[in-house]
Protein backbone atom coordinates (compact mmCIF):
# COMPACT_ATOMS: atom_id res chain seq x y z
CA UNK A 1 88.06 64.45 75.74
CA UNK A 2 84.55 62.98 76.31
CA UNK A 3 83.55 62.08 79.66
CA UNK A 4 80.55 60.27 81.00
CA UNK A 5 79.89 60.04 84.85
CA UNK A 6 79.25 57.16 87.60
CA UNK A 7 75.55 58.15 88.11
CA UNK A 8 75.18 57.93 83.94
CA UNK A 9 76.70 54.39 83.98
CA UNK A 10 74.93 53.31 86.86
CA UNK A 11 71.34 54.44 85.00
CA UNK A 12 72.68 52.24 81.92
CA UNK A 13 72.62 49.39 84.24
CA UNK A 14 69.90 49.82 86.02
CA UNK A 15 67.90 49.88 82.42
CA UNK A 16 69.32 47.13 81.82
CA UNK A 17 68.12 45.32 84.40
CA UNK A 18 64.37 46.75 83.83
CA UNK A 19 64.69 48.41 87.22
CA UNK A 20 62.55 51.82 85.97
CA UNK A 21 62.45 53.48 89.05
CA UNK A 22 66.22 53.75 89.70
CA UNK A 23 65.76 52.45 93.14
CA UNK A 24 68.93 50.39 93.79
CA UNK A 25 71.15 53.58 91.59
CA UNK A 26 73.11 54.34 94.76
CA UNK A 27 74.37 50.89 95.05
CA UNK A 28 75.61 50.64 91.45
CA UNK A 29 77.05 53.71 91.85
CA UNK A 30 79.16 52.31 94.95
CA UNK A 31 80.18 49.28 92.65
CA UNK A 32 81.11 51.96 90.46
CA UNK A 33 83.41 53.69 92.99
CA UNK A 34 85.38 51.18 93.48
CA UNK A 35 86.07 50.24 90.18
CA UNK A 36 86.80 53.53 89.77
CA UNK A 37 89.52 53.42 92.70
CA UNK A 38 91.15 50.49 90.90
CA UNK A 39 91.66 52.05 87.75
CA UNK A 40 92.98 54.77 89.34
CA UNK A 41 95.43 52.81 90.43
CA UNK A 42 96.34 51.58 86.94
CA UNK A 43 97.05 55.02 85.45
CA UNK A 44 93.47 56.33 84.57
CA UNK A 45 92.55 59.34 86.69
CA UNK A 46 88.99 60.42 86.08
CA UNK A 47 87.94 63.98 86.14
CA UNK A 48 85.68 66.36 88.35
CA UNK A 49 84.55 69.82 87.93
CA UNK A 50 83.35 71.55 91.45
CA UNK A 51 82.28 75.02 92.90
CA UNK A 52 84.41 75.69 96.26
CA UNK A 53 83.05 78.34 98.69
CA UNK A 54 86.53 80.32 99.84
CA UNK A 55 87.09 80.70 103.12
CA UNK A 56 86.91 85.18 103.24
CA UNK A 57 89.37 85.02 106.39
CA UNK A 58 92.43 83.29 104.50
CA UNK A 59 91.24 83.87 100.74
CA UNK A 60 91.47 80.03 100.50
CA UNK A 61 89.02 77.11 99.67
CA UNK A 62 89.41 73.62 101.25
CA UNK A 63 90.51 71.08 98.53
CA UNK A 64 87.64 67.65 97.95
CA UNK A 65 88.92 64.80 99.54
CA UNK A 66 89.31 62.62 96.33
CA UNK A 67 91.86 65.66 95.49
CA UNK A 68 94.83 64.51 93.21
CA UNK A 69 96.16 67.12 90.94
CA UNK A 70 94.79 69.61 89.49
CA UNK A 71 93.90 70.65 85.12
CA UNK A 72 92.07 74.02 85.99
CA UNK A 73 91.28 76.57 88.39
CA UNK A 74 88.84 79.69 87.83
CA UNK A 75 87.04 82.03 90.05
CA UNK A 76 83.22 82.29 89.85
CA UNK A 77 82.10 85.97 89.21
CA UNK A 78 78.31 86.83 88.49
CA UNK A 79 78.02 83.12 86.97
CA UNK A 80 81.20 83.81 84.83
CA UNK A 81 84.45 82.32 85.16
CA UNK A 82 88.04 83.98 84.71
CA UNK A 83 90.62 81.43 84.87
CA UNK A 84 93.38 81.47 86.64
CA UNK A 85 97.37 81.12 86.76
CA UNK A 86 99.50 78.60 89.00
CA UNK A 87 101.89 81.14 91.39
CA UNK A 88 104.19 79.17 93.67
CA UNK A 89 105.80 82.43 95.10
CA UNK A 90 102.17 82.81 96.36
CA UNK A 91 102.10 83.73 100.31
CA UNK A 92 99.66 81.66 102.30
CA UNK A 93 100.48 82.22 105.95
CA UNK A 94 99.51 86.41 105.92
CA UNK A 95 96.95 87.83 107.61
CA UNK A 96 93.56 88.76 105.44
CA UNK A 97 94.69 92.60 105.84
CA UNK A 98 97.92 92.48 104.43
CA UNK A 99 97.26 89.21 101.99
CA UNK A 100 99.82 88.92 99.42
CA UNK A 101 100.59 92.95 98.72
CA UNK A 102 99.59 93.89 95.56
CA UNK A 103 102.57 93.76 93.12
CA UNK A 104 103.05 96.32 90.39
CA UNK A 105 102.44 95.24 86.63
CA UNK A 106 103.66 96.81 83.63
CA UNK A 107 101.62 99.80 81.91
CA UNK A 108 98.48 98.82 80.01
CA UNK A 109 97.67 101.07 76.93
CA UNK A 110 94.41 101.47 76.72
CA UNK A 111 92.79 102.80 72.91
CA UNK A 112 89.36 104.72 72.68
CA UNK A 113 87.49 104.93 69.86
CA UNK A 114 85.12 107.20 68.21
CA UNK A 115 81.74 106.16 67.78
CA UNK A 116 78.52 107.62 66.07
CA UNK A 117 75.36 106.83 67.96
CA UNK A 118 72.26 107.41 65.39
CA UNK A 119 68.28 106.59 65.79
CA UNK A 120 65.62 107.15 63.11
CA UNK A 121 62.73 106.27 64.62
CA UNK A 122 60.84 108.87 67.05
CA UNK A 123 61.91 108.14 71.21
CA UNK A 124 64.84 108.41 72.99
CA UNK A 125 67.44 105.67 73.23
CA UNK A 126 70.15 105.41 75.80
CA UNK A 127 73.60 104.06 75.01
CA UNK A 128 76.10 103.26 77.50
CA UNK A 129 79.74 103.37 76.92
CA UNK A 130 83.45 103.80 78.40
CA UNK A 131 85.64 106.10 79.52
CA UNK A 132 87.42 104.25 82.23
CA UNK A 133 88.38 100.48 82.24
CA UNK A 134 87.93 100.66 86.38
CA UNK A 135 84.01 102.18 85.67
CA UNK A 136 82.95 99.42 82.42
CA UNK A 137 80.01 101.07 80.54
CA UNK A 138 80.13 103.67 83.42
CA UNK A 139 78.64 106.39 81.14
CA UNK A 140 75.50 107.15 79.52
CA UNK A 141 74.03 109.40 76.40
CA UNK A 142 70.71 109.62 75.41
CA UNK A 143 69.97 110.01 71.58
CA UNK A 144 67.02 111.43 69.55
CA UNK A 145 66.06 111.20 66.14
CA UNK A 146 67.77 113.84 63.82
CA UNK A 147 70.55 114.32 66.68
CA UNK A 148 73.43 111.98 66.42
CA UNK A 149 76.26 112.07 69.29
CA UNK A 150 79.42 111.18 68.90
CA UNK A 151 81.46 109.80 72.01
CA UNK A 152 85.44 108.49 72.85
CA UNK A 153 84.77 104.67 74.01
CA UNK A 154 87.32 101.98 75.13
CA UNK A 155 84.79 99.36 74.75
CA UNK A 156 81.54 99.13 71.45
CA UNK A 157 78.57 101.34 72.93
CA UNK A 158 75.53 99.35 73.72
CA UNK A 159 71.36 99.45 74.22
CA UNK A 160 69.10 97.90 75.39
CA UNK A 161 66.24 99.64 73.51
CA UNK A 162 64.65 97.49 70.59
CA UNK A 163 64.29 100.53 68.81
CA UNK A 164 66.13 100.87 64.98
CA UNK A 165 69.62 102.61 65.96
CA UNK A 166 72.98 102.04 64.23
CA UNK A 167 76.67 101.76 66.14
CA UNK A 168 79.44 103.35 64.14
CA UNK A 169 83.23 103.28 64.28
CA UNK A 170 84.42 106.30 62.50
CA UNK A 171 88.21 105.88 63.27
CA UNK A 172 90.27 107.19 66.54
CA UNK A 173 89.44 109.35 69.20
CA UNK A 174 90.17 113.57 68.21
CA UNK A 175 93.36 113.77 69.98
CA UNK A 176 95.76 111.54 72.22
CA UNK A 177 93.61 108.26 72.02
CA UNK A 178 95.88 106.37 74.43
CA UNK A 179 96.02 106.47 78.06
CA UNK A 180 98.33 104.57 79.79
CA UNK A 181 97.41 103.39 83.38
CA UNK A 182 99.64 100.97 86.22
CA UNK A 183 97.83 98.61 87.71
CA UNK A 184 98.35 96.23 90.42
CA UNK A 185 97.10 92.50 89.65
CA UNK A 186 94.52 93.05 92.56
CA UNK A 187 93.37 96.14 90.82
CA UNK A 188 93.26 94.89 87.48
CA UNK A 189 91.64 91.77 88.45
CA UNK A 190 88.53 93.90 90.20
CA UNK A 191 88.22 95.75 87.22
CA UNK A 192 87.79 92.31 85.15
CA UNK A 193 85.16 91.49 87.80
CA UNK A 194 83.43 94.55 87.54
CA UNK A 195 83.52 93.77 83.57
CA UNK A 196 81.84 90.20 83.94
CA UNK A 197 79.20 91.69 86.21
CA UNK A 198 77.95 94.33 83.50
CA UNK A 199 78.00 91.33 80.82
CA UNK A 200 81.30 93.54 79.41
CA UNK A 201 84.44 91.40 78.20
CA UNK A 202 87.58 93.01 80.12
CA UNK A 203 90.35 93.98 77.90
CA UNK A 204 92.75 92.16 76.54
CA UNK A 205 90.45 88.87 75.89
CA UNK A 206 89.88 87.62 72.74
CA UNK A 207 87.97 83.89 72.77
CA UNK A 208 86.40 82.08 75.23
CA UNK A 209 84.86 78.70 75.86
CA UNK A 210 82.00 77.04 77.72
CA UNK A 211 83.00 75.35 81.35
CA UNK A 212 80.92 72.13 81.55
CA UNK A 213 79.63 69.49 84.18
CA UNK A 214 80.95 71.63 87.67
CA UNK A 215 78.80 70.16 90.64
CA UNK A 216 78.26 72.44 93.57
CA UNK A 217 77.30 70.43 96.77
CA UNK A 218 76.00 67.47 94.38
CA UNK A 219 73.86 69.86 92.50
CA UNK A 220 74.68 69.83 88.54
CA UNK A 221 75.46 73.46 87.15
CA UNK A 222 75.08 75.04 83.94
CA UNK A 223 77.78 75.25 81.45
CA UNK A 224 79.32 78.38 82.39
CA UNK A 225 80.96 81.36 80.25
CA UNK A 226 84.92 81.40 80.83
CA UNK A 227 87.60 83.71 79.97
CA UNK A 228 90.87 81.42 79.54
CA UNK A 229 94.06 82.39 81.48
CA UNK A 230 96.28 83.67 79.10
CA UNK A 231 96.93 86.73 80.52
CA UNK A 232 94.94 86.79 83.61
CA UNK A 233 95.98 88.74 86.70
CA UNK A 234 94.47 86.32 88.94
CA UNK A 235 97.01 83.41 90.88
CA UNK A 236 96.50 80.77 92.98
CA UNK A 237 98.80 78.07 94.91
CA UNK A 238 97.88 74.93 96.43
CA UNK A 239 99.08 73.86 99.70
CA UNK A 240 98.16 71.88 102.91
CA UNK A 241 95.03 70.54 101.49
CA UNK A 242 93.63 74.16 100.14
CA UNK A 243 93.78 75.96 97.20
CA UNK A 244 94.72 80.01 98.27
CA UNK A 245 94.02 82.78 95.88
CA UNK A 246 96.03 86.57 95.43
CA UNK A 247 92.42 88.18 95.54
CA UNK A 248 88.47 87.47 95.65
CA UNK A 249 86.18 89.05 93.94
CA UNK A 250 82.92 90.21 95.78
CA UNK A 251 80.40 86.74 96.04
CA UNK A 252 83.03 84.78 93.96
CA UNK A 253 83.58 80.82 94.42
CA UNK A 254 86.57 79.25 93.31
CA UNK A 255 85.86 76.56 90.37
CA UNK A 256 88.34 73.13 90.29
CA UNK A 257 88.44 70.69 88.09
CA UNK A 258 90.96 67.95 89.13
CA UNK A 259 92.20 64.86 88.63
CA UNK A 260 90.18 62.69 90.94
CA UNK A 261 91.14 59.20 92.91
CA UNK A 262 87.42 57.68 92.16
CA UNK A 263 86.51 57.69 95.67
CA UNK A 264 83.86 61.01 95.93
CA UNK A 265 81.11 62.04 98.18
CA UNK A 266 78.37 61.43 94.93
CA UNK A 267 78.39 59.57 91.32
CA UNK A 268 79.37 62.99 89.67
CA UNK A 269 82.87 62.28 88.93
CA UNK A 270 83.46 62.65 85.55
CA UNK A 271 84.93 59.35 83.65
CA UNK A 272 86.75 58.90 80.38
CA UNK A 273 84.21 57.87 77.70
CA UNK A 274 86.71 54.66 76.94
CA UNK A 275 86.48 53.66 81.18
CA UNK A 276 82.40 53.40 80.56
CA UNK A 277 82.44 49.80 79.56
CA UNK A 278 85.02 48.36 82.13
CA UNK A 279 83.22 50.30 85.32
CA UNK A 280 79.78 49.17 83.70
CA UNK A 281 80.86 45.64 83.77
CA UNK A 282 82.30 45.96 87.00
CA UNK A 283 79.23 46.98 88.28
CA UNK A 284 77.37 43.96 86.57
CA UNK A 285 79.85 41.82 88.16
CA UNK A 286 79.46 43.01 91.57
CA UNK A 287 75.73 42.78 91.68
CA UNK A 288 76.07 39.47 90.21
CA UNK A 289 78.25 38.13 92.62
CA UNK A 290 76.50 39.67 96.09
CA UNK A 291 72.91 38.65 94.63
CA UNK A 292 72.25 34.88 96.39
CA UNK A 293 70.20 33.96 93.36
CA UNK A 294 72.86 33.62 90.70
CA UNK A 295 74.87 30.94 89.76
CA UNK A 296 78.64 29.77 89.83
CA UNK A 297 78.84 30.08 86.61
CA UNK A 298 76.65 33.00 85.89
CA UNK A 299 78.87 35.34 88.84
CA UNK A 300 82.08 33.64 86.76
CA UNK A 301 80.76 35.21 83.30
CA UNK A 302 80.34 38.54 84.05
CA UNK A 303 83.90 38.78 86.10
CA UNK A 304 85.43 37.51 83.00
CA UNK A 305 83.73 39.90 80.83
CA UNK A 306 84.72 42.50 83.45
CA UNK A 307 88.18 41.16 83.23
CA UNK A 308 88.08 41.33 79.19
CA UNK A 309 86.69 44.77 79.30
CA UNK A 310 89.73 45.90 81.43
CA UNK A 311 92.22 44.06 79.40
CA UNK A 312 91.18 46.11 76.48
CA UNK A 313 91.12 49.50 77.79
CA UNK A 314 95.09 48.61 78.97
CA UNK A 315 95.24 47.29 75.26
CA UNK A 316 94.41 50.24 73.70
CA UNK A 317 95.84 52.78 76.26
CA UNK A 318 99.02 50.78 75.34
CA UNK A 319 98.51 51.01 71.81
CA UNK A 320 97.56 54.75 71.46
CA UNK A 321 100.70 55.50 73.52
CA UNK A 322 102.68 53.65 70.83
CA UNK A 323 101.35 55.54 68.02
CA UNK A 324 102.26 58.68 69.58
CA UNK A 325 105.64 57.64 69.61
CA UNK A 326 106.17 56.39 65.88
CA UNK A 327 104.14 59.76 64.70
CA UNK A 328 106.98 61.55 66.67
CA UNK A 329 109.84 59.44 65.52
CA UNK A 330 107.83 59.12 61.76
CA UNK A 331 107.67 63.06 61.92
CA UNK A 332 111.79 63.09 61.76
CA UNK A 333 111.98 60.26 58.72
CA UNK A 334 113.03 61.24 55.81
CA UNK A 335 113.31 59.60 51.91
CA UNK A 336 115.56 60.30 49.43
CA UNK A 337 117.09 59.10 46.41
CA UNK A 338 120.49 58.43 46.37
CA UNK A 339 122.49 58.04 43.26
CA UNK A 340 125.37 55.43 42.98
């Protein structure tokens, strides 16, 4: 779903106004806060994306205090994120030595390949490649011109040598090409660190997506590479106002997005695109109202066109929850012709 944030709307109306150098922006944005708050209270729950710094002595982060519920969790490694899974069996109360023991996960097969590692050009180009999942692109081979190697990798050899070379699959590894290793989630979940690190994907992943708008300490971040959580070995649990994790990474942060009450430290919380005309009016309103200048009647315009605004984002909330349900009870309908 689009989003848009209060600092955004608050620039519309400052352009409005002619005000170029953005000078009374924090004030709209406080408007916008609270007109935030009050649609909150009406049902619509805007969004916010933010880096937490965990705490290393209880592998937990503190929760922002416009905290709700929340849509995603992830934890930061080498500016990649690997999402993670909801565990309510988590253990919170352990010391950091003994944290949540390390359960045992089923076997992981892991298939090599053989690959053919060619150069034509005169020089000496070095691939890496792997032999263990624990060690990603843990070994290296140099190859000359006229002397191809062949090597057994689990993940595509790579270069970074700009001269002409060619990568090729020639089938399975000579021999047993499956090894079959038990891992515990903690283990498994370093060895997908140690994967992001070396700009490897760990195994098992397939797709990924781009994590967008995450503020750390006010400052606007990146979009950010993330690995979805569909088979993760990374938990977390939320309780008593922090989010706690099985197991941190080396310099990771935890990444939130949640469902937000509209009451945060800054004018980053993200808002649904539909919400940008009613908190934009809002914010008219208010400015209207506390400015000494204006008239009765002028102040009484803009709260009914804030007024307005709201009524038709309830309108068509309303109205796109009704379509959902006749597509649902359309999608069991049926016609036929009956004969007498």
């Amino acid at each position: 779903m689009s989003s848009t944030t209060l600092y955004n709307i608050a620039e519309k109306v400052c352009l409005s106004k002619g005000d170029k150098s953005n000078i009374h922006i924090a004030k709209y944005i406080l408007y916008g806060k609270s007109a935030a708050a009050e649609m909150c209270k009406r049902g619509f729950m805007p969004i916010q994306s933010v880096m937490l710094d965990i705490d290393a002595g209880t592998n937990s982060a503190k929760l922002p205090p416009d905290y709700v519920k929340y849509v995603r969790v992830g934890s930061c490694i080498c500016d990649r994120i690997l999402e993670l899974d909801y565990d309510s069996t988590l253990c919170v109360r352990e010391p950091v030595e003994n944290f949540c023991p390390p359960k045992q996960t089923e076997p992981v097969t892991v298939k090599t390949n053989y690959y053919r590692l060619t150069t034509k050009v005169d020089g000496t180009i070095n691939f890496v490649y792997t032999t263990d999942m624990q060690f990603p692109d843990g070994e290296t081979i140099a190859v000359t011109n006229g002397n191809p190697q062949y090597v057994c990798s689990i993940t595509v050899p790579k270069t970074n040598s700009v001269l002409a070379h060619s990568i090729d699959n020639i089938g399975d590894c000579p021999g047993d090409n499956t090894t079959t290793e038990v891992l515990t989630e903690t283990q498994r979940l370093e060895s997908d660190c140690k994967c992001l690190c070396r700009n490897a994907i760990p195994a098992g992943y397939n797709s990924y997506y781009m994590w967008n708008n995450i503020y750390y300490y006010g400052r606007l971040l990146g979009p950010m590479y993330t690995l979805p959580a569909y088979r993760s070995p990374g938990f977390f649990k939320i309780e008593n106002g922090r989010i706690y994790l099985n197991s941190v990474c080396a310099g990771s942060h935890v990444v939130l997005q949640y469902k937000s009450n509209g009451v945060s430290d800054a004018g980053q919380t993200e808002i649904p695109i539909e919400m940008e005309d009613t908190i934009l009016s809002f914010m008219v309103w208010k400015d209207a109202f506390y400015d000494k200048t204006n008239s009765l009647s002028y102040i009484q315009m803009c709260k009914e066109e804030y007024i307005r605004q709201k009524d038709l984002l309830t309108m068509q909330t309303v109205l796109a929850g009704v379509l959902s349900m006749l597509k649902v009870e359309m999608k069991y309908t049926f016609a036929a012709n009956i004969g007498r």
